[in-house]
Protein backbone atom coordinates (compact mmCIF):
# COMPACT_ATOMS: atom_id res chain seq x y z
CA UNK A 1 -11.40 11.59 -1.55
CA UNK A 2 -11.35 7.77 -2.83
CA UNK A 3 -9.94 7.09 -6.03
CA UNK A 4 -11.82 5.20 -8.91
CA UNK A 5 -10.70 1.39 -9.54
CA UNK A 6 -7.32 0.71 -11.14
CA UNK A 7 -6.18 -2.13 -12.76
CA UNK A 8 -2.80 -2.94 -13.15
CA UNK A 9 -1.49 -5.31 -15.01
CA UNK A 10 2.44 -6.42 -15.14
CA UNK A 11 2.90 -6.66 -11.10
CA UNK A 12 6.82 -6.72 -11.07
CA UNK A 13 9.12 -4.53 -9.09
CA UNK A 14 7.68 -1.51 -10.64
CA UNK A 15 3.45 -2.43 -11.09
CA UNK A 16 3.62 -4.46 -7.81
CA UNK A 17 4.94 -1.32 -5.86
CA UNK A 18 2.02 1.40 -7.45
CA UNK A 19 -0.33 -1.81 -6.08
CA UNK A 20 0.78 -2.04 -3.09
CA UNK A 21 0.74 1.99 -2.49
CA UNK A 22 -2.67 2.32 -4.07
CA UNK A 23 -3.96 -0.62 -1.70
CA UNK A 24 -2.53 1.23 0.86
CA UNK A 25 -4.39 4.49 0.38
CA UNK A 26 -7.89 2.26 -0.01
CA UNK A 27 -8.09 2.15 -3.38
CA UNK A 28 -9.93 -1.08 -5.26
CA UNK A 29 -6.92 -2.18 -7.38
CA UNK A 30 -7.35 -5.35 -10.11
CA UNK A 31 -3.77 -7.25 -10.73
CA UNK A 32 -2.63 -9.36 -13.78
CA UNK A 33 0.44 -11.09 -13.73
CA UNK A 34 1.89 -14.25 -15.77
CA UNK A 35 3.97 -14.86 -12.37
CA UNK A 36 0.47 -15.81 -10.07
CA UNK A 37 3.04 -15.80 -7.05
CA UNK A 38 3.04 -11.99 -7.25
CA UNK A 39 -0.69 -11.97 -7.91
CA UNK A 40 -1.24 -14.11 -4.76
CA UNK A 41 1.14 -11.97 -2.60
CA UNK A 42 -1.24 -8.83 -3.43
CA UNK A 43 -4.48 -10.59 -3.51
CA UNK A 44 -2.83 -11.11 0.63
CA UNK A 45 -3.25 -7.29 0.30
CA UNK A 46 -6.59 -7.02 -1.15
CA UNK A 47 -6.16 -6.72 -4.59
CA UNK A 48 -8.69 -8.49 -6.99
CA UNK A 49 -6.86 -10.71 -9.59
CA UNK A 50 -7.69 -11.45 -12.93
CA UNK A 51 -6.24 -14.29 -14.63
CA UNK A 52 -5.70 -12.58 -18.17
CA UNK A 53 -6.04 -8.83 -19.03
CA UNK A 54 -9.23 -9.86 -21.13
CA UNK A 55 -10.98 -10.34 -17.55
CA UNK A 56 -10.23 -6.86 -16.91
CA UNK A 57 -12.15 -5.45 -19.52
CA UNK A 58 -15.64 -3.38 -18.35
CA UNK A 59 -14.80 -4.17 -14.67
CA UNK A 60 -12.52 -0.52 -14.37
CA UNK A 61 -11.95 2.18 -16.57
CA UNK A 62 -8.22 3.09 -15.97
CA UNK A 63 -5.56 0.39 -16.94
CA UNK A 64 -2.21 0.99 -16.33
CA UNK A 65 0.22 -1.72 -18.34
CA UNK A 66 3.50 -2.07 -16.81
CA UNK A 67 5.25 -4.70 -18.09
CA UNK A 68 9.09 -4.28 -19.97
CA UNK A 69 8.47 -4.60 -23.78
CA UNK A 70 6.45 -3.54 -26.44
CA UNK A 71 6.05 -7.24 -27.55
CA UNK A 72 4.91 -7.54 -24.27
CA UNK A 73 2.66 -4.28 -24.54
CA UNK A 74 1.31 -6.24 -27.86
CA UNK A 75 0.58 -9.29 -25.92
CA UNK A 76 -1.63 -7.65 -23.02
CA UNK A 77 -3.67 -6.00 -25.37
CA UNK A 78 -4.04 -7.74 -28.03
CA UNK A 79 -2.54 -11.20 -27.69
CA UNK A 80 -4.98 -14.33 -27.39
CA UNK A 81 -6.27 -12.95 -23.98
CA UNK A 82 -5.60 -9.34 -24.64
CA UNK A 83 -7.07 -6.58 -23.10
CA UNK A 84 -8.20 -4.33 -26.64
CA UNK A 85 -11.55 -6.02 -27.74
CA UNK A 86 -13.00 -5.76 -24.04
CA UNK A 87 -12.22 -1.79 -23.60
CA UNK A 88 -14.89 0.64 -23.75
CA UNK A 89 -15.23 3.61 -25.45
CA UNK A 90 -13.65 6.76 -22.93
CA UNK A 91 -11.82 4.03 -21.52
CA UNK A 92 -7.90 5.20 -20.77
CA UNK A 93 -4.57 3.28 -21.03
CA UNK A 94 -2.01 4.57 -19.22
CA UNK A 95 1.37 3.18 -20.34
CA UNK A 96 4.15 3.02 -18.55
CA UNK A 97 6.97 0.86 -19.91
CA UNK A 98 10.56 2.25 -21.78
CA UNK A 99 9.49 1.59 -25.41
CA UNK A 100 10.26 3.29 -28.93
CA UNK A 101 7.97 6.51 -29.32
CA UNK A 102 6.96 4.77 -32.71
CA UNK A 103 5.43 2.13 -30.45
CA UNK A 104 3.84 3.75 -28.21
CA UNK A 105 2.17 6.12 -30.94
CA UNK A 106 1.35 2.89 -33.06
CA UNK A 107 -1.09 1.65 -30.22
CA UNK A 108 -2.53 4.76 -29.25
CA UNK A 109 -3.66 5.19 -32.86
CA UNK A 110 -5.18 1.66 -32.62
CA UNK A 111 -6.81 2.19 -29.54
CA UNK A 112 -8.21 5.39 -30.46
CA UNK A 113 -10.20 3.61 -33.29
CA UNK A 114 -12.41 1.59 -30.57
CA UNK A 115 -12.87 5.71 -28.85
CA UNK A 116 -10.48 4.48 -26.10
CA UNK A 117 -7.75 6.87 -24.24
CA UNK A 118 -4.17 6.61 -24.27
CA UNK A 119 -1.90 8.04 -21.47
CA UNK A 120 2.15 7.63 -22.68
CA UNK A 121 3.68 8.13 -18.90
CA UNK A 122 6.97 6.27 -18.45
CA UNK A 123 8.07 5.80 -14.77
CA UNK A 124 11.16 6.36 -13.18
CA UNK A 125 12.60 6.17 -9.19
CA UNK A 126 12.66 2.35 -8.14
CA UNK A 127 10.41 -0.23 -6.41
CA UNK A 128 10.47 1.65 -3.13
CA UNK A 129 9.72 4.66 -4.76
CA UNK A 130 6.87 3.19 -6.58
CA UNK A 131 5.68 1.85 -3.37
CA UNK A 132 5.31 4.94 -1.23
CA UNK A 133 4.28 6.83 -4.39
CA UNK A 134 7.13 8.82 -4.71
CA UNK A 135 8.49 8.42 -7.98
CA UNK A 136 8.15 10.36 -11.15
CA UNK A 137 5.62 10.01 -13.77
CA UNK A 138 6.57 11.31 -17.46
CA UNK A 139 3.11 11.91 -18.97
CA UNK A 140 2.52 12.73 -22.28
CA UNK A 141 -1.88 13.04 -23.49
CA UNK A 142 -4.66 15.07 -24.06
CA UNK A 143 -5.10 17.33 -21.19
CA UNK A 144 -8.64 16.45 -20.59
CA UNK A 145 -7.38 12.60 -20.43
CA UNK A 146 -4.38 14.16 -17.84
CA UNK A 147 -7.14 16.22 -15.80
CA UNK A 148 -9.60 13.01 -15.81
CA UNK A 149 -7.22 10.65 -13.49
CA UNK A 150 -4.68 13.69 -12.09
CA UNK A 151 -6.19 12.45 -8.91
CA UNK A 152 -4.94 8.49 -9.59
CA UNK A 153 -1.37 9.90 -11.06
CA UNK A 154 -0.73 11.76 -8.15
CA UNK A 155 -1.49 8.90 -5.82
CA UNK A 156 0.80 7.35 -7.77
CA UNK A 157 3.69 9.54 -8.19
CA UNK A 158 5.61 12.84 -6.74
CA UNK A 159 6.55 14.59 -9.10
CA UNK A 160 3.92 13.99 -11.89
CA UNK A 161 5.63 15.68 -15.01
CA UNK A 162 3.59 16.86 -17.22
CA UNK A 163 5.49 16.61 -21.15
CA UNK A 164 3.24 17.62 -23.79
CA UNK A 165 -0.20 16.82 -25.54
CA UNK A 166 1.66 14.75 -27.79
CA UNK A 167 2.07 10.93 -27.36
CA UNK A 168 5.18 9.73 -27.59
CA UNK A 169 7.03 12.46 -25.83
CA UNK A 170 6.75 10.69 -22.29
CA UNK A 171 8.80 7.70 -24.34
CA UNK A 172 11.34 10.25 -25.79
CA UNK A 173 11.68 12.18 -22.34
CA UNK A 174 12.39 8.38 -20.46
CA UNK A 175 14.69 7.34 -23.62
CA UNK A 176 16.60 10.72 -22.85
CA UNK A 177 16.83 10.27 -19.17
CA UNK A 178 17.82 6.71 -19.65
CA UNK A 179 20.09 7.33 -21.90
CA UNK A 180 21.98 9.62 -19.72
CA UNK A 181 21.37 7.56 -16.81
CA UNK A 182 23.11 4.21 -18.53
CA UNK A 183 26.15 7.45 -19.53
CA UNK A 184 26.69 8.45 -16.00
CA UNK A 185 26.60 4.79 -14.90
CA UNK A 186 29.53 3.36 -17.40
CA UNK A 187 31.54 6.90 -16.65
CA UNK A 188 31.35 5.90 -13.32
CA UNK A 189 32.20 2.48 -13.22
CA UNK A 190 35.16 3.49 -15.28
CA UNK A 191 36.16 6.36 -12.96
CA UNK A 192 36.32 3.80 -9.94
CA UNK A 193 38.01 0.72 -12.07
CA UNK A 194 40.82 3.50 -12.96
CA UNK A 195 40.92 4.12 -8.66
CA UNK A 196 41.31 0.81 -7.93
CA UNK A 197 44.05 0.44 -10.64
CA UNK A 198 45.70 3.70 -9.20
CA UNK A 199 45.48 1.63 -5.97
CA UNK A 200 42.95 4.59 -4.56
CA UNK A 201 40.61 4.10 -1.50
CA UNK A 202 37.51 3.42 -3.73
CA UNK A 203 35.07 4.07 -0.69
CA UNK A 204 37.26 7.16 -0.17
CA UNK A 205 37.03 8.12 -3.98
CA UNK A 206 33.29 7.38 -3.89
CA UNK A 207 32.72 9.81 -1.24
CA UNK A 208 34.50 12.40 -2.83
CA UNK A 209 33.02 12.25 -6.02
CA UNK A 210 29.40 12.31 -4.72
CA UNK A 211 30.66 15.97 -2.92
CA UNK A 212 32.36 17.57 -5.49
CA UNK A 213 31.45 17.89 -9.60
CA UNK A 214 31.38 14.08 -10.60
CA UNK A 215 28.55 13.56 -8.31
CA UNK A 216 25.08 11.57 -9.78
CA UNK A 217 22.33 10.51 -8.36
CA UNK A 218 23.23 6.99 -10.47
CA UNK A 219 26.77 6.95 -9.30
CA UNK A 220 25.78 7.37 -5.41
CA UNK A 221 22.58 5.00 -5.80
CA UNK A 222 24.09 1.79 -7.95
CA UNK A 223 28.06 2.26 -7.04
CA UNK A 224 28.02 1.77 -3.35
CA UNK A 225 26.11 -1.23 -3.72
CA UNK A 226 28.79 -2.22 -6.49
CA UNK A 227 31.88 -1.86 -4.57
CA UNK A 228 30.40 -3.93 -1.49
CA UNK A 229 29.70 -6.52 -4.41
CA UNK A 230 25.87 -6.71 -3.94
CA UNK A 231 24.37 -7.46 -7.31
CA UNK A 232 21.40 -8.60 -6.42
CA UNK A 233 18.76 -7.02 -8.94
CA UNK A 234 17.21 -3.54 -8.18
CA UNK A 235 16.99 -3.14 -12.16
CA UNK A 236 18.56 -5.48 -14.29
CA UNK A 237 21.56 -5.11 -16.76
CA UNK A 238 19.10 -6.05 -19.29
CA UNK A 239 16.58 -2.86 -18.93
CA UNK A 240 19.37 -0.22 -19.46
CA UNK A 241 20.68 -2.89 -22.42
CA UNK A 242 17.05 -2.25 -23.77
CA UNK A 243 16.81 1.17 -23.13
CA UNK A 244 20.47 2.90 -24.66
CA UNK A 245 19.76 0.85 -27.63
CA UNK A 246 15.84 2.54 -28.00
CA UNK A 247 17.55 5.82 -27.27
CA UNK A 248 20.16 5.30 -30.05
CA UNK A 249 17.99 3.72 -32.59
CA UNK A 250 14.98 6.57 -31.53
CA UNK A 251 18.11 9.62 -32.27
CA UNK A 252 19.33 7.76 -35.49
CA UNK A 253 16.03 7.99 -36.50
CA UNK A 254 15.69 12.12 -36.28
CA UNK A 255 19.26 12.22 -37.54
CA UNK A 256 21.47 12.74 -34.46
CA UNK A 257 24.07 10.89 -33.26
CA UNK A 258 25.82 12.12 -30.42
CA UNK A 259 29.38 10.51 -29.44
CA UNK A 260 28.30 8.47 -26.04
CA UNK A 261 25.07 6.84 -26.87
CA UNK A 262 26.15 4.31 -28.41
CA UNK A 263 29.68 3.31 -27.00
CA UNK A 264 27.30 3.11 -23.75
CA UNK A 265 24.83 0.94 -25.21
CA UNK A 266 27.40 -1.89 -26.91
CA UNK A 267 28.95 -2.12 -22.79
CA UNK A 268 25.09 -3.05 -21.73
CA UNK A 269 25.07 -5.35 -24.41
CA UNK A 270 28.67 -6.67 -24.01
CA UNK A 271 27.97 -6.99 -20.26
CA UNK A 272 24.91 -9.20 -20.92
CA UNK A 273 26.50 -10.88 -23.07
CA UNK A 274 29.36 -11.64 -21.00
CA UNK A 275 26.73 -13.09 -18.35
CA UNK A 276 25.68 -10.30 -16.57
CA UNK A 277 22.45 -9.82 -17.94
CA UNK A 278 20.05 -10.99 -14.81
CA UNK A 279 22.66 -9.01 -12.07
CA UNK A 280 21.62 -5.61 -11.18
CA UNK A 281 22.89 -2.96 -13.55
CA UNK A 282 25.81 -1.58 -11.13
CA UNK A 283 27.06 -4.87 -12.26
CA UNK A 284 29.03 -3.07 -14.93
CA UNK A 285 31.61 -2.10 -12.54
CA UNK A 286 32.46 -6.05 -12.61
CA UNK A 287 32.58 -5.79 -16.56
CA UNK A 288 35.07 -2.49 -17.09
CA UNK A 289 37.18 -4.33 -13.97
CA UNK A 290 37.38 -7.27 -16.75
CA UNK A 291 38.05 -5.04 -19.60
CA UNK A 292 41.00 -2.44 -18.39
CA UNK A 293 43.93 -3.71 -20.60
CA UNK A 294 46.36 -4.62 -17.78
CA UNK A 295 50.01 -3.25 -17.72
């Protein structure tokens, strides 16, 4: 069965993968981009392009923003050539960037006003699971809005995860994964720079710890790439900078604060700040290396 038209605007490593994948399986797919290099590569592909979201406006009916921010969010919908005053009513937004529930329940509420939809659905998995539609989709809306386009979020991701009614929970559930993500990914890094120190096989350790109790999915993903020193950017330092600090301000906020969140956040921002904001996030191997008080 075909799928309706999509529109997709923010076309990085994460929007220009669900393109590609939805291209793929024949869909009609609409790109907007600020970078027109990434537009052009999928226009190659068959994708239509618009050159600002307002273009996108009555052409589909199912927008799915992926860009980092929520200043970002602002500007795609209701910037200078936002998306907002061209939506129709029964319209649906799906959103899919790591911002603060507040934000994401701030525009829902505005978009409801003009009668239009709002999906909160956070993404996780990589650009290669984006691209053969195999990564997870946190979704959080009505569930006559979720049973509209289940056929579009399941082209789109494996497993779709269902949250709640309530918008905002896909952002807590992604703040809470990230969160533990950026945990696992500093405990690691530390675990190694102590091997090294010890004058341990890393490889070796490496191995062992992704067999026995310290093993993580983030350890065994971002650490061998680490230790061969390839830093080239999967995710940058700067997205799990952005996201610990959402997760900590997001628990402050309810009253909670645990006694991780945010030692792990200040080493995002410390590594950044130390010039490691644009490497890949397994970078921070590199930046507990530099920190270890030597003997």
């Amino acid at each position: 069965m075909s799928l309706p038209p999509v529109a997709i605007i923010g076309v990085g490593n994460m929007g220009g993968g669900m393109a590609r994948h939805l291209l793929a399986q024949g869909t009609q797919v609409h790109v907007c981009d600020l970078d027109a290099h990434k537009t052009q590569a999928l226009h190659t592909l068959g994708a239509h392009v618009a050159h600002s979201p307002s273009e996108l406006g009555g052409v589909v009916h199912f927008f799915i923003v992926c860009v980092v921010t929520a200043a970002q969010v602002e500007d795609v919908l209701w910037g200078t050539q936002g998306l907002a005053p061209q939506l129709q009513a029964g319209d649906t937004v799906m959103l899919c960037p790591t911002i603060a529930p507040q934000d994401t329940e701030s525009v829902a509420i505005r978009l409801s006003l003009q009668g239009v939809n709002t999906l909160d659905a956070p993404m996780s998995g990589g650009p290669l699971r984006a691209e053969q539609g195999t990564m997870s989709l946190m979704v959080a809306g009505t569930q006559a809005v979720v049973e509209r386009h289940l056929g579009t979020l399941q082209a789109l991701a494996n497993p779709v995860f269902r949250i709640s009614e309530r918008v905002g929970d896909g952002a807590r559930t992604k703040l809470v994964n990230n969160l533990l993500a950026g945990i696992q990914l500093v405990g690691a890094a530390e675990a190694l720079a102590l091997a090294e120190r010890w004058g341990l096989d890393t490889t070796r350790t490496l191995q062992v710890m992704s067999a026995s109790s310290a093993q993580s999915w983030i350890a065994s993903d971002r650490m061998p790439r680490a230790l061969a020193g390839d830093f080239a950017p999967r995710a940058h330092m700067t997205l799990l900078e952005k996201d610990t600090a959402l997760a900590v301000q997001a628990a402050n906020a309810v009253g909670f604060s645990g006694p991780l969140g945010a030692v792990t956040a200040q080493v995002f921002a410390s590594a950044s700040t130390a010039g490691m904001a644009e490497l890949d996030d397994g970078a921070v191997l590199n930046f507990v290396r530099a920190s270890t008080i030597s003997p």
